[in-house]
N, C-alpha and C. Protein backbone atom coordinates (compact mmCIF):
# COMPACT_ATOMS: atom_id res chain seq x y z
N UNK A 1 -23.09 32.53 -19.77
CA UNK A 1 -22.75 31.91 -18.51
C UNK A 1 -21.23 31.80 -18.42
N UNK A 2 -20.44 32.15 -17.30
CA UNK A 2 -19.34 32.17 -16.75
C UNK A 2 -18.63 31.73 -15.76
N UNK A 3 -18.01 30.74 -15.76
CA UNK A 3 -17.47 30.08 -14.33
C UNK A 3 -16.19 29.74 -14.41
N UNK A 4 -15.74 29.89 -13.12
CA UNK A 4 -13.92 29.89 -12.78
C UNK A 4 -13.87 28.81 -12.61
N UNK A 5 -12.99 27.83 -13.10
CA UNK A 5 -12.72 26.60 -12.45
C UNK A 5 -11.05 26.79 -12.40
N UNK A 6 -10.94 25.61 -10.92
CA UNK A 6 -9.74 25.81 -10.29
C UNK A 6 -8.80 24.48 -11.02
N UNK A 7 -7.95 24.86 -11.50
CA UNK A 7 -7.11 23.58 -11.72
C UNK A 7 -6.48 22.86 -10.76
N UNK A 8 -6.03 21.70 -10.44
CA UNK A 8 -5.53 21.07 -9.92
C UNK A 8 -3.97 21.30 -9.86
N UNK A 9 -3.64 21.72 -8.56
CA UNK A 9 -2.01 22.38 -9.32
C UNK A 9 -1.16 21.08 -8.60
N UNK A 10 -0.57 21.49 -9.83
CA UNK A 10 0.94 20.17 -9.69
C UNK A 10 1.75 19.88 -8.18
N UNK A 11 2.15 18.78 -7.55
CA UNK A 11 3.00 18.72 -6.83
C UNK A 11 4.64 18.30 -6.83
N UNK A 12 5.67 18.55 -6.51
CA UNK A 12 6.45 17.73 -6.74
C UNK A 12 6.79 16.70 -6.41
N UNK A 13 8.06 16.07 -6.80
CA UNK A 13 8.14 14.74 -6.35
C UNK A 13 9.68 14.79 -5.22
N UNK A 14 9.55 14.61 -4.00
CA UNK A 14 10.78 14.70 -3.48
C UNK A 14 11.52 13.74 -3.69
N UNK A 15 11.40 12.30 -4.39
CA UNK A 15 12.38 11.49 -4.94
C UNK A 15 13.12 11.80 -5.89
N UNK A 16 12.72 12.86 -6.21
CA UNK A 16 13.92 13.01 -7.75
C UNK A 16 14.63 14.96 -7.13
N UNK A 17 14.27 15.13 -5.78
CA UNK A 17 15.11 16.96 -5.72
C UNK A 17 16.71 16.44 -5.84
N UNK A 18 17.36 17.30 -5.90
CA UNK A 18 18.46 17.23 -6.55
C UNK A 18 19.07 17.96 -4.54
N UNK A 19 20.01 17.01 -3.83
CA UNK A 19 20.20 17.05 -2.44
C UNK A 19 20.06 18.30 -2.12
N UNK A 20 20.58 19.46 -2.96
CA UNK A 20 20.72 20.79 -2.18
C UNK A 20 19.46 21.90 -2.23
N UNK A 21 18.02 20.58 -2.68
CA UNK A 21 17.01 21.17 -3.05
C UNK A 21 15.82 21.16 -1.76
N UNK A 22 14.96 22.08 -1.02
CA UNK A 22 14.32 21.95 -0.23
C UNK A 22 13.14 22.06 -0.46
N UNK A 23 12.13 20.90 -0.72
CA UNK A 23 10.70 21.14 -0.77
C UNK A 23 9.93 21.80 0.23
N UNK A 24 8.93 22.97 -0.21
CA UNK A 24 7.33 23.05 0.95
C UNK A 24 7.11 21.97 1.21
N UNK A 25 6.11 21.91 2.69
CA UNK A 25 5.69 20.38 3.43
C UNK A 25 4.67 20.76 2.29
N UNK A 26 4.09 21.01 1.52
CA UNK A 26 2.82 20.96 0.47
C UNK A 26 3.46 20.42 -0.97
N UNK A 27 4.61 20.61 -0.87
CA UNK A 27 5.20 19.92 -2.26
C UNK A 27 4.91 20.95 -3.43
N UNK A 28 4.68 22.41 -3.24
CA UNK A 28 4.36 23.28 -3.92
C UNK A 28 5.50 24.27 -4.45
N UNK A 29 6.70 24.10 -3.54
CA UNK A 29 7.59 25.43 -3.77
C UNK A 29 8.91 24.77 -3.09
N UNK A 30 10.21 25.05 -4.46
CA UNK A 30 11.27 24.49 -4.07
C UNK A 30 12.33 25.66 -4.01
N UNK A 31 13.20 25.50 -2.87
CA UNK A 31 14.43 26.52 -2.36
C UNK A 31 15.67 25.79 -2.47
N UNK A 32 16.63 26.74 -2.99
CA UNK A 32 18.13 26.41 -3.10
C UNK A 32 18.59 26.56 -2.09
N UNK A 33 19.60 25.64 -1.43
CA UNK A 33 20.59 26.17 -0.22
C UNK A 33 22.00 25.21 -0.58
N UNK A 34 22.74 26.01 -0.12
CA UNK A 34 24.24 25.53 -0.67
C UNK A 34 24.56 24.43 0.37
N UNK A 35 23.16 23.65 1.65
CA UNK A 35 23.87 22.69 2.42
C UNK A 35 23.74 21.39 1.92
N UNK A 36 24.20 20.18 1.73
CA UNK A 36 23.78 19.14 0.78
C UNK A 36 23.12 18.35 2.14
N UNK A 37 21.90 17.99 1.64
CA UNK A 37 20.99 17.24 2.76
C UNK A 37 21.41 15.71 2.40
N UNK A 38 21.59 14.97 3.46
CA UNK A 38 21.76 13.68 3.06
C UNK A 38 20.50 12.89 2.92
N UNK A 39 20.08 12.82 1.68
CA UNK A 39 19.06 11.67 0.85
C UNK A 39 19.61 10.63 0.35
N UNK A 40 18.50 10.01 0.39
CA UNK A 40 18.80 8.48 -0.70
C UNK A 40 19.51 8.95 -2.27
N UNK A 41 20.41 8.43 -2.32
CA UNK A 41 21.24 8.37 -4.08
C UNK A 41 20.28 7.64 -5.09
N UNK A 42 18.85 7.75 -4.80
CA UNK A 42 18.34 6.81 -5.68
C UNK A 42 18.27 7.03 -7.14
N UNK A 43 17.66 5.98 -8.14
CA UNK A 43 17.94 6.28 -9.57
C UNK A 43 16.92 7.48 -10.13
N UNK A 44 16.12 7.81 -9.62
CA UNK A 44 15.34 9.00 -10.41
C UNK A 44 15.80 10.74 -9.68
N UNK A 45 16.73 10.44 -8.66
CA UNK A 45 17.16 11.60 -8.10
C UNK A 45 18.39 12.35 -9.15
N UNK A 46 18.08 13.89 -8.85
CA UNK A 46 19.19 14.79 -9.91
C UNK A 46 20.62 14.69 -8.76
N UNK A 47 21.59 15.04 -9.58
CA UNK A 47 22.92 14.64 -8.97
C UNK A 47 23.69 15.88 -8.96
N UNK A 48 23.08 16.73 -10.13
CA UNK A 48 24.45 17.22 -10.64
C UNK A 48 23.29 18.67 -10.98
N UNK A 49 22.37 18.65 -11.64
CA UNK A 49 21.78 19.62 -11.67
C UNK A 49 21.06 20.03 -10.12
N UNK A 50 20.35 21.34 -9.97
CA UNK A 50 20.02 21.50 -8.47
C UNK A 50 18.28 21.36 -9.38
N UNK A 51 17.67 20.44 -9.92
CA UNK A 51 16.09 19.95 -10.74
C UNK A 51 15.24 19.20 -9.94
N UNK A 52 14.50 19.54 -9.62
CA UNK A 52 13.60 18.96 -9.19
C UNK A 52 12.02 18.22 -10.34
N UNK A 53 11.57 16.90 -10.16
CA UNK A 53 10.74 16.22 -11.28
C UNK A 53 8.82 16.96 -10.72
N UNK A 54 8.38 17.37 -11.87
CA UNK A 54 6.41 17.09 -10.74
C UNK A 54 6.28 15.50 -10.54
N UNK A 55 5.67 15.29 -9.67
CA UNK A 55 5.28 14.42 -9.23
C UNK A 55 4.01 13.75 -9.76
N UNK A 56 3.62 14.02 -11.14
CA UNK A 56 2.55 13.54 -12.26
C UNK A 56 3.02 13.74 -13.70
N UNK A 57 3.11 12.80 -14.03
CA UNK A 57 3.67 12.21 -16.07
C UNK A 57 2.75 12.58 -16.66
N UNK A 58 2.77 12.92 -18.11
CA UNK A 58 1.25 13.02 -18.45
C UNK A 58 2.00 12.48 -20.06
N UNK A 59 0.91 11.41 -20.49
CA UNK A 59 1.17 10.85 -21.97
C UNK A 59 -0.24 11.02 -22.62
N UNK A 60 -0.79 12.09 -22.57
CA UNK A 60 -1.89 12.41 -23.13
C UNK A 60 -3.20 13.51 -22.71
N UNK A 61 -3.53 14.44 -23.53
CA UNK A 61 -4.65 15.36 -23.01
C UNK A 61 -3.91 16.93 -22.61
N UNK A 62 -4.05 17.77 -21.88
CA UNK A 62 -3.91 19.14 -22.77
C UNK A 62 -3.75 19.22 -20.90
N UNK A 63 -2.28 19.88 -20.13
CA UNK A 63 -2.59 20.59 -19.07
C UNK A 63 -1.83 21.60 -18.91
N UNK A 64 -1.71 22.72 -17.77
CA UNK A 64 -1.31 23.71 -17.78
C UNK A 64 -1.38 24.09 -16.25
N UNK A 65 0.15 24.51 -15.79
CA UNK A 65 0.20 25.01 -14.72
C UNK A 65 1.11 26.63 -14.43
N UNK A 66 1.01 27.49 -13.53
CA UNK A 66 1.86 28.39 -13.79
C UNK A 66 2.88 28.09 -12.33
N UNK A 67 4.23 28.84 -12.26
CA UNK A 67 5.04 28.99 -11.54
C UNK A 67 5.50 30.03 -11.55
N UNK A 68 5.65 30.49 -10.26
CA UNK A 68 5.83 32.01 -9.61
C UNK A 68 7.11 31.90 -9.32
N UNK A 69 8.19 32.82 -10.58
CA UNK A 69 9.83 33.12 -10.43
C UNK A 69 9.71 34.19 -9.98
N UNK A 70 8.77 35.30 -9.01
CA UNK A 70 8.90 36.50 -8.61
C UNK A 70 10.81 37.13 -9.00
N UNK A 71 11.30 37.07 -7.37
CA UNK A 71 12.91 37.84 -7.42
C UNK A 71 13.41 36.77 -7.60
N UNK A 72 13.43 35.43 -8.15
CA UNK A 72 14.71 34.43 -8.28
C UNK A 72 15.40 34.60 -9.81
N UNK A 73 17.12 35.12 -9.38
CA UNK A 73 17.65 34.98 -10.35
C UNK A 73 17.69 34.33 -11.13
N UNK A 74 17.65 32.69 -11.05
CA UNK A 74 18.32 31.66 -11.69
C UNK A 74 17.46 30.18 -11.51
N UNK A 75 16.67 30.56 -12.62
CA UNK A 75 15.57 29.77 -12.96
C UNK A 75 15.79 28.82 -14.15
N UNK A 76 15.03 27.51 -14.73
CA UNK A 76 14.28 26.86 -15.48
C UNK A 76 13.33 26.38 -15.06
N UNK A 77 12.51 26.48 -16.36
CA UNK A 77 10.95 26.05 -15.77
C UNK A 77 10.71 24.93 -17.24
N UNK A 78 10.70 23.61 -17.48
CA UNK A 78 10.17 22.91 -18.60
C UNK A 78 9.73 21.72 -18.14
N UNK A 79 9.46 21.30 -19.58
CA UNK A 79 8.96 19.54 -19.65
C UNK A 79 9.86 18.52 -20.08
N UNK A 80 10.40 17.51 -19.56
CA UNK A 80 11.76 16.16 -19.75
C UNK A 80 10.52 14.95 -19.58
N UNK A 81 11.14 14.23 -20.74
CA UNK A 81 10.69 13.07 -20.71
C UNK A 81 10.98 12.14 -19.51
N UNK A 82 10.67 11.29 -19.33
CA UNK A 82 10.40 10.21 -18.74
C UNK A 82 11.96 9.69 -18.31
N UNK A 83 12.38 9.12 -19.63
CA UNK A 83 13.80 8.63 -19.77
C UNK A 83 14.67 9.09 -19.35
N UNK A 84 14.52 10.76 -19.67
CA UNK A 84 15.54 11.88 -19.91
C UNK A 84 16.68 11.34 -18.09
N UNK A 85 17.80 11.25 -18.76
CA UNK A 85 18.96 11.17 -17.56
C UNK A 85 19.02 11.90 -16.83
N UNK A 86 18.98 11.97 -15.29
CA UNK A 86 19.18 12.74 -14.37
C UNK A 86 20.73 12.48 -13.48
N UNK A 87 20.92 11.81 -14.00
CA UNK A 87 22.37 11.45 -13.33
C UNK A 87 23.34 12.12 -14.62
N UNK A 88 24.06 13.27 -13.47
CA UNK A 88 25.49 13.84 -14.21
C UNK A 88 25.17 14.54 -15.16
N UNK A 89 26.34 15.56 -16.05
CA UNK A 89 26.07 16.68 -16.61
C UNK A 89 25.39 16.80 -18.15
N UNK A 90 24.20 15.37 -18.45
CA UNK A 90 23.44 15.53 -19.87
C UNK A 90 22.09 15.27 -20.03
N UNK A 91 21.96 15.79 -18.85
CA UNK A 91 19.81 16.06 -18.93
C UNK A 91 19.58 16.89 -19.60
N UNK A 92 20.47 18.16 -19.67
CA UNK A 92 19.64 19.39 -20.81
C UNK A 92 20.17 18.97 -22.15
N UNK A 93 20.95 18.14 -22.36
CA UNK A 93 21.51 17.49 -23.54
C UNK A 93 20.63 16.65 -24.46
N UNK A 94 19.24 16.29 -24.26
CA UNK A 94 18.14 16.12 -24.98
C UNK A 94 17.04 16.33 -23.99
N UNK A 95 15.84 15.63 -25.08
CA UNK A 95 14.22 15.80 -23.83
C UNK A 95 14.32 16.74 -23.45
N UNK A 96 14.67 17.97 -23.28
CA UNK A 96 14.63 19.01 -22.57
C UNK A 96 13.65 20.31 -23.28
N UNK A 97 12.46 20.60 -22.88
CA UNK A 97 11.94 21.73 -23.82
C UNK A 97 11.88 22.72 -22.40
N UNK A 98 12.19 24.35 -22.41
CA UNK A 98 12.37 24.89 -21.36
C UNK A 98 12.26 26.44 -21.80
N UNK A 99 11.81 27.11 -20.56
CA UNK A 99 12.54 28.59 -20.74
C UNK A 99 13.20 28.73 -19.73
N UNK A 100 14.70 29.61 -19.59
CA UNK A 100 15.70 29.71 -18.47
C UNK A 100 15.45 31.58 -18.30
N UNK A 101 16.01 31.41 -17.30
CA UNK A 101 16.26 32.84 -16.61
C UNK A 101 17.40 32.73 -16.07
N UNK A 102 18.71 33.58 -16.59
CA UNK A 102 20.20 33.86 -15.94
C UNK A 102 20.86 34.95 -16.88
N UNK A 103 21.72 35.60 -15.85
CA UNK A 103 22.07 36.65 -15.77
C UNK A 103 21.05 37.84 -16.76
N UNK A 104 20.40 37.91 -16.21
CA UNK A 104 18.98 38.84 -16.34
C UNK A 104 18.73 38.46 -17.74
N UNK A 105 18.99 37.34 -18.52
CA UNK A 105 18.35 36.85 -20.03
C UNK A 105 17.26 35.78 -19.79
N UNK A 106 16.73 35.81 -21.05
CA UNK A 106 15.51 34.61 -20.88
C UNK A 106 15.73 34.15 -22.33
N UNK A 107 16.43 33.08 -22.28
CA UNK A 107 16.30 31.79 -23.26
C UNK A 107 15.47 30.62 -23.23
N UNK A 108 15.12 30.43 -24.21
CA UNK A 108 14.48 29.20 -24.87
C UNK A 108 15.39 27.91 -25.25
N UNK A 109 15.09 26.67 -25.48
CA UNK A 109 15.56 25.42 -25.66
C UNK A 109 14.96 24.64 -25.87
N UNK A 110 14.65 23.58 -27.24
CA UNK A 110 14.30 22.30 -27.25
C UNK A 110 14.90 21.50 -27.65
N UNK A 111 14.86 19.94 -27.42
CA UNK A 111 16.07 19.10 -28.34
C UNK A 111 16.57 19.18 -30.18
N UNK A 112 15.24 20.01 -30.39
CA UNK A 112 15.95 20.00 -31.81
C UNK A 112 16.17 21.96 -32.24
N UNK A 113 16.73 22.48 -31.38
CA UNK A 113 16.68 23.80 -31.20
C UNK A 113 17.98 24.58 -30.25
N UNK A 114 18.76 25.34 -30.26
CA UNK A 114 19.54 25.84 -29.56
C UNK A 114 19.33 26.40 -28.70
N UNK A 115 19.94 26.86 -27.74
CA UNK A 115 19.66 27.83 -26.00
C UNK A 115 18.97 29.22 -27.39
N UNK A 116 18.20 29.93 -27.38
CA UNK A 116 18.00 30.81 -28.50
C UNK A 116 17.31 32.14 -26.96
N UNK A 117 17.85 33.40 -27.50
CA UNK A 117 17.51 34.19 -26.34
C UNK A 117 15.86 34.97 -26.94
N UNK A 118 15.45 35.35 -25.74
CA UNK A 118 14.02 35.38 -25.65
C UNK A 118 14.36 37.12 -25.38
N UNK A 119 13.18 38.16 -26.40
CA UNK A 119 12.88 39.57 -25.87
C UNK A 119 11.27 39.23 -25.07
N UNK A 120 12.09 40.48 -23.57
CA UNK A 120 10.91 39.37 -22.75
C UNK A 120 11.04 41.84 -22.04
N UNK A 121 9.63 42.24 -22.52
CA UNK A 121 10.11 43.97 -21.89
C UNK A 121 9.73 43.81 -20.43
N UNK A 122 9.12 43.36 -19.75
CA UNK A 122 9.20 43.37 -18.22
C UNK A 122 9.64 41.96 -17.58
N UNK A 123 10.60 42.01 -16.13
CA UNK A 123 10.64 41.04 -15.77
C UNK A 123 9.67 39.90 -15.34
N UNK A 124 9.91 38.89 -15.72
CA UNK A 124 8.40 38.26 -15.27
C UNK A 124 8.42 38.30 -14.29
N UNK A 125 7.25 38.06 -13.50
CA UNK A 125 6.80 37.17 -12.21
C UNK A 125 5.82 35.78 -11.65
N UNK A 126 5.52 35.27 -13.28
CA UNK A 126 4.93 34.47 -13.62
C UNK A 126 5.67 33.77 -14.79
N UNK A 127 5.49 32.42 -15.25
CA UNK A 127 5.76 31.53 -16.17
C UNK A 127 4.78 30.35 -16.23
N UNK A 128 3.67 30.72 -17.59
CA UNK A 128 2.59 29.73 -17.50
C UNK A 128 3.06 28.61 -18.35
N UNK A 129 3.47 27.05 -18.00
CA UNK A 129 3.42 25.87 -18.91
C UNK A 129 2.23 25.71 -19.34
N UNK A 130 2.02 25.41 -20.47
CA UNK A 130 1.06 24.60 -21.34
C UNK A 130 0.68 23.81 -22.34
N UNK A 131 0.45 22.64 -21.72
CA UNK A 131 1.29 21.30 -22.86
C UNK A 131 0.24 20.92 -22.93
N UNK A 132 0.02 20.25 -25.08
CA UNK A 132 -0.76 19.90 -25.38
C UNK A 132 -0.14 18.73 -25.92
N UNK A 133 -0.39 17.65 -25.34
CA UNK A 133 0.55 16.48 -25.47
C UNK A 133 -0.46 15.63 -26.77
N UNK A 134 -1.23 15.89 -26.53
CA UNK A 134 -1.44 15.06 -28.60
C UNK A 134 -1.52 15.50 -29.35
N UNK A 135 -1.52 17.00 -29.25
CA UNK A 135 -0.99 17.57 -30.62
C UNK A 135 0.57 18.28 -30.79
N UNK A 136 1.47 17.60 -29.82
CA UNK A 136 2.72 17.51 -29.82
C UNK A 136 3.35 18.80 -29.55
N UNK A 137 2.74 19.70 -28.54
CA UNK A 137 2.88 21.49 -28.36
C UNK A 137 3.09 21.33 -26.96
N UNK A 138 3.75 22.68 -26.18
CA UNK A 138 4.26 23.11 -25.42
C UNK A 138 4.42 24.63 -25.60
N UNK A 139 3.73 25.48 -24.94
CA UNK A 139 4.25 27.03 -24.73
C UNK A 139 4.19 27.22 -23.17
N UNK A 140 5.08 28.09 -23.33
CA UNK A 140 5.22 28.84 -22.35
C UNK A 140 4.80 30.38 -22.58
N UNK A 141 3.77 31.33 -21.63
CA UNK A 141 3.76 32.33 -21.33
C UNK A 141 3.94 33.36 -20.17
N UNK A 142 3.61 34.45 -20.16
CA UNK A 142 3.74 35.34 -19.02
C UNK A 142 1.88 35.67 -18.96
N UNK A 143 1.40 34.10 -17.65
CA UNK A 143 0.19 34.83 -17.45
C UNK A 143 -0.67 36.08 -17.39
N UNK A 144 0.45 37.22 -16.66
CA UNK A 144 0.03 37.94 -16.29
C UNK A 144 -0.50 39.39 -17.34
N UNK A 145 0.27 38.61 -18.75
CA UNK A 145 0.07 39.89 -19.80
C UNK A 145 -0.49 39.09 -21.16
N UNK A 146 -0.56 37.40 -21.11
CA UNK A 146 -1.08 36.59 -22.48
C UNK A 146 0.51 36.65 -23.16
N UNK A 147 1.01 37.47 -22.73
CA UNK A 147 1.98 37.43 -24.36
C UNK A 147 2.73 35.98 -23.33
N UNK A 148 2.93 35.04 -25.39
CA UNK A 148 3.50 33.98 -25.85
C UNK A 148 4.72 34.49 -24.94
N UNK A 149 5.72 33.63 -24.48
CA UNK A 149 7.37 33.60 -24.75
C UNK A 149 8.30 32.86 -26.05
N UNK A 150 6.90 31.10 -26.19
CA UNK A 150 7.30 30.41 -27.01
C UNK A 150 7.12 29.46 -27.18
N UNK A 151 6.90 28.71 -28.41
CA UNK A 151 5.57 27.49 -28.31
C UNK A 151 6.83 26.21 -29.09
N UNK A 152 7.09 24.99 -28.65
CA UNK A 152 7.85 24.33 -29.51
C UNK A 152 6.64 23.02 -29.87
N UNK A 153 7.07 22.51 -31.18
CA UNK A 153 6.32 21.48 -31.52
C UNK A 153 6.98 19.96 -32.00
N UNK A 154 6.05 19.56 -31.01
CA UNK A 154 7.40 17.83 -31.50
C UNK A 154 6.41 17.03 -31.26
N UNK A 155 6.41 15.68 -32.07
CA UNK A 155 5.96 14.60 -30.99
C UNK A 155 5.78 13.55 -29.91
N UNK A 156 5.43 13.74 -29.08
CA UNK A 156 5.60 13.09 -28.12
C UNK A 156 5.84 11.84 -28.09
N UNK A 157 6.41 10.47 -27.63
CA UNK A 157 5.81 9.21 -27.63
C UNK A 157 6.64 8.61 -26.46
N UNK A 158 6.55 9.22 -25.53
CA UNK A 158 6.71 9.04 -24.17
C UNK A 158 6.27 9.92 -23.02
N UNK A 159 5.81 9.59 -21.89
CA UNK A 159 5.39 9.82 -20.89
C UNK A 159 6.08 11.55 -20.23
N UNK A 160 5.71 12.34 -20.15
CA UNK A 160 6.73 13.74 -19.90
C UNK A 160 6.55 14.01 -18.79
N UNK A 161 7.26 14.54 -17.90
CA UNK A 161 7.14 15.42 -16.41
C UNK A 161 7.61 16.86 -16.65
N UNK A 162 6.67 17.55 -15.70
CA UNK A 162 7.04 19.17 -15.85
C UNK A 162 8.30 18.78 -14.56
N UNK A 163 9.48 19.82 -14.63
CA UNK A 163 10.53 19.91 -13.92
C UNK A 163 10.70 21.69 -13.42
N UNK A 164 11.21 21.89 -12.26
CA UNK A 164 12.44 22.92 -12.07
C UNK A 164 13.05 23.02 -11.70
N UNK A 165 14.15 24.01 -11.85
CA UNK A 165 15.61 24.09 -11.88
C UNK A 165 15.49 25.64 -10.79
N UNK A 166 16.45 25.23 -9.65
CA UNK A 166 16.40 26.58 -9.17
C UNK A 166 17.85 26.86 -8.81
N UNK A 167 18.01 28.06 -8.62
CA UNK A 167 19.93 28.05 -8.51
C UNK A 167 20.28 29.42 -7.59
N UNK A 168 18.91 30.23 -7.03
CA UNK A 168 18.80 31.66 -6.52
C UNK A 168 18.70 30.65 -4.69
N UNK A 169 19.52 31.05 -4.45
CA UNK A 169 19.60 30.95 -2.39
C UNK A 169 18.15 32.22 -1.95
N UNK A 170 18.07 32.78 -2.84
CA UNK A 170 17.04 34.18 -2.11
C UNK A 170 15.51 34.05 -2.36
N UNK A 171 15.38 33.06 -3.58
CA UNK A 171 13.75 33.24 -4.18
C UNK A 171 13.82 31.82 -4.02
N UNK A 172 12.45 31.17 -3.65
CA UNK A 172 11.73 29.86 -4.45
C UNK A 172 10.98 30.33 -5.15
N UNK A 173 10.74 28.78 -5.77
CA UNK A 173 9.96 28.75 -7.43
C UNK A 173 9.00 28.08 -6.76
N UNK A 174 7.74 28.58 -7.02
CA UNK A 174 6.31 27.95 -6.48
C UNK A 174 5.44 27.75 -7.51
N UNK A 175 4.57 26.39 -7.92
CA UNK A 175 3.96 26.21 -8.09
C UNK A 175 2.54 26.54 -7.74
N UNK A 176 1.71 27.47 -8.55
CA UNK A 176 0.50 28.11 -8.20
C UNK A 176 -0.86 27.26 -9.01
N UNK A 177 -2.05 27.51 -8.19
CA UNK A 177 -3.01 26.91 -9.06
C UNK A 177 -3.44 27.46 -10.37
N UNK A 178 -4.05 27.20 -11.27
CA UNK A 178 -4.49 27.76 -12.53
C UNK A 178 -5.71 28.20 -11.77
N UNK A 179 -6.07 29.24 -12.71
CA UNK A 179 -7.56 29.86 -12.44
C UNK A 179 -8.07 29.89 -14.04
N UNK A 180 -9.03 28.79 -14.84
CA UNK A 180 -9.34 29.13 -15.98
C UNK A 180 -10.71 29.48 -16.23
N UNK A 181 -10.86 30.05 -17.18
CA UNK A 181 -11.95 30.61 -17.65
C UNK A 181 -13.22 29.87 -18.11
N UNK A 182 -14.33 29.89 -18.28
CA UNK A 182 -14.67 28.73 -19.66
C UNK A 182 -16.39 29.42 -19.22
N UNK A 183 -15.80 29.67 -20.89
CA UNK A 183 -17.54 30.56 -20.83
C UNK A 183 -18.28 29.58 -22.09
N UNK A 184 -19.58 29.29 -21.62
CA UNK A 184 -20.65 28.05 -21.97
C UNK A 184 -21.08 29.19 -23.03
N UNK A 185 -21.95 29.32 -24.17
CA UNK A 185 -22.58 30.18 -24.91
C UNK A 185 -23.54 29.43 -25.21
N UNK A 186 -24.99 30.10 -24.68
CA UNK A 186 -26.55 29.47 -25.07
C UNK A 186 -27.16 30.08 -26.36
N UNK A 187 -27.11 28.94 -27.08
CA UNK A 187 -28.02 29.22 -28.43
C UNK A 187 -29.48 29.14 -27.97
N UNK A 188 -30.16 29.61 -27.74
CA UNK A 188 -31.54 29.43 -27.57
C UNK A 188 -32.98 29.67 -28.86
């Protein structure tokens, strides 16, 4: 027996876009534009990075969403704690587990790990998160082929949000639903 189930895909949070960031009215897909929108300066909003927060924490249990970097140059796609500072230039300076896309490279990053560059043979068009928050894991893949990019392991003991970073005026980064698998096997 075989059945598709649909995941629940992530939304963002427009309290924390970073001003020059433009959400979908669905909260699904964020665009760069070089005009600064006048928002509230509030405390969970980005200042300095162009990051946007999801709009769901998770401190426990296993989820996974993908995001569609089709043609956008200038991507991050990760998970920041809770705490992690969004005001001014030292959010990627801890809490930060991620893969980036710039000037046609794909690096990796976690707080106890360097920007480290990623062999990646086709450009993606997909980037699947998948965080297993009690057993202290995080990978990222390229749905569309299984292959790993890169799995970091830490433990958690705070609350995490998936984030992105967009910096391309030409592409948004969209949040897509999961489509997973889950095949039942009858012993009879």
């Amino acid at each position: 027996m075989q059945e598709t189930v649909q995941h629940t895909s992530l939304t963002l949070d427009p309290n924390t876009a970073a001003c020059w960031l433009t959400l979908s009215t669905d909260l699904t897909s964020v665009s760069y534009g070089d005009v600064y929108q006048n928002v509230p300066n509030n405390p969970e909003r980005f200042d300095y990075y162009p990051c946007v927060l999801g709009s769901e924490g998770f401190n426990s249990g296993t989820h996974c969403w993908d995001v569609e970097v089709g043609d956008n140059t200038y991507w991050t796609i990760g998970i920041t704690t809770a705490s992690n500072q969004r005001k001014g230039e030292v959010f990627f300076k801890s809490n930060v587990w991620r893969v980036r896309y710039m000037d046609s490279e794909y690096c990796s990053q976690s707080p106890d790990q360097p920007l480290t560059r990623l062999t990646v043979k086709e450009k993606l068009q997909r980037v699947r998160v998948h965080l297993d928050y009690d057993r202290g894991k995080v990978s990222f893949s390229d749905p569309l082929t299984n292959i790993c990019l890169c799995t970091f392991t830490t433990a958690f003991t705070e609350t995490v949000f998936p984030f992105l970073y967009n910096l391309c005026t030409t592409s948004p980064l969209r949040i897509l639903p999961v489509k997973l698998i889950v095949t039942a096997e009858n012993h009879s």
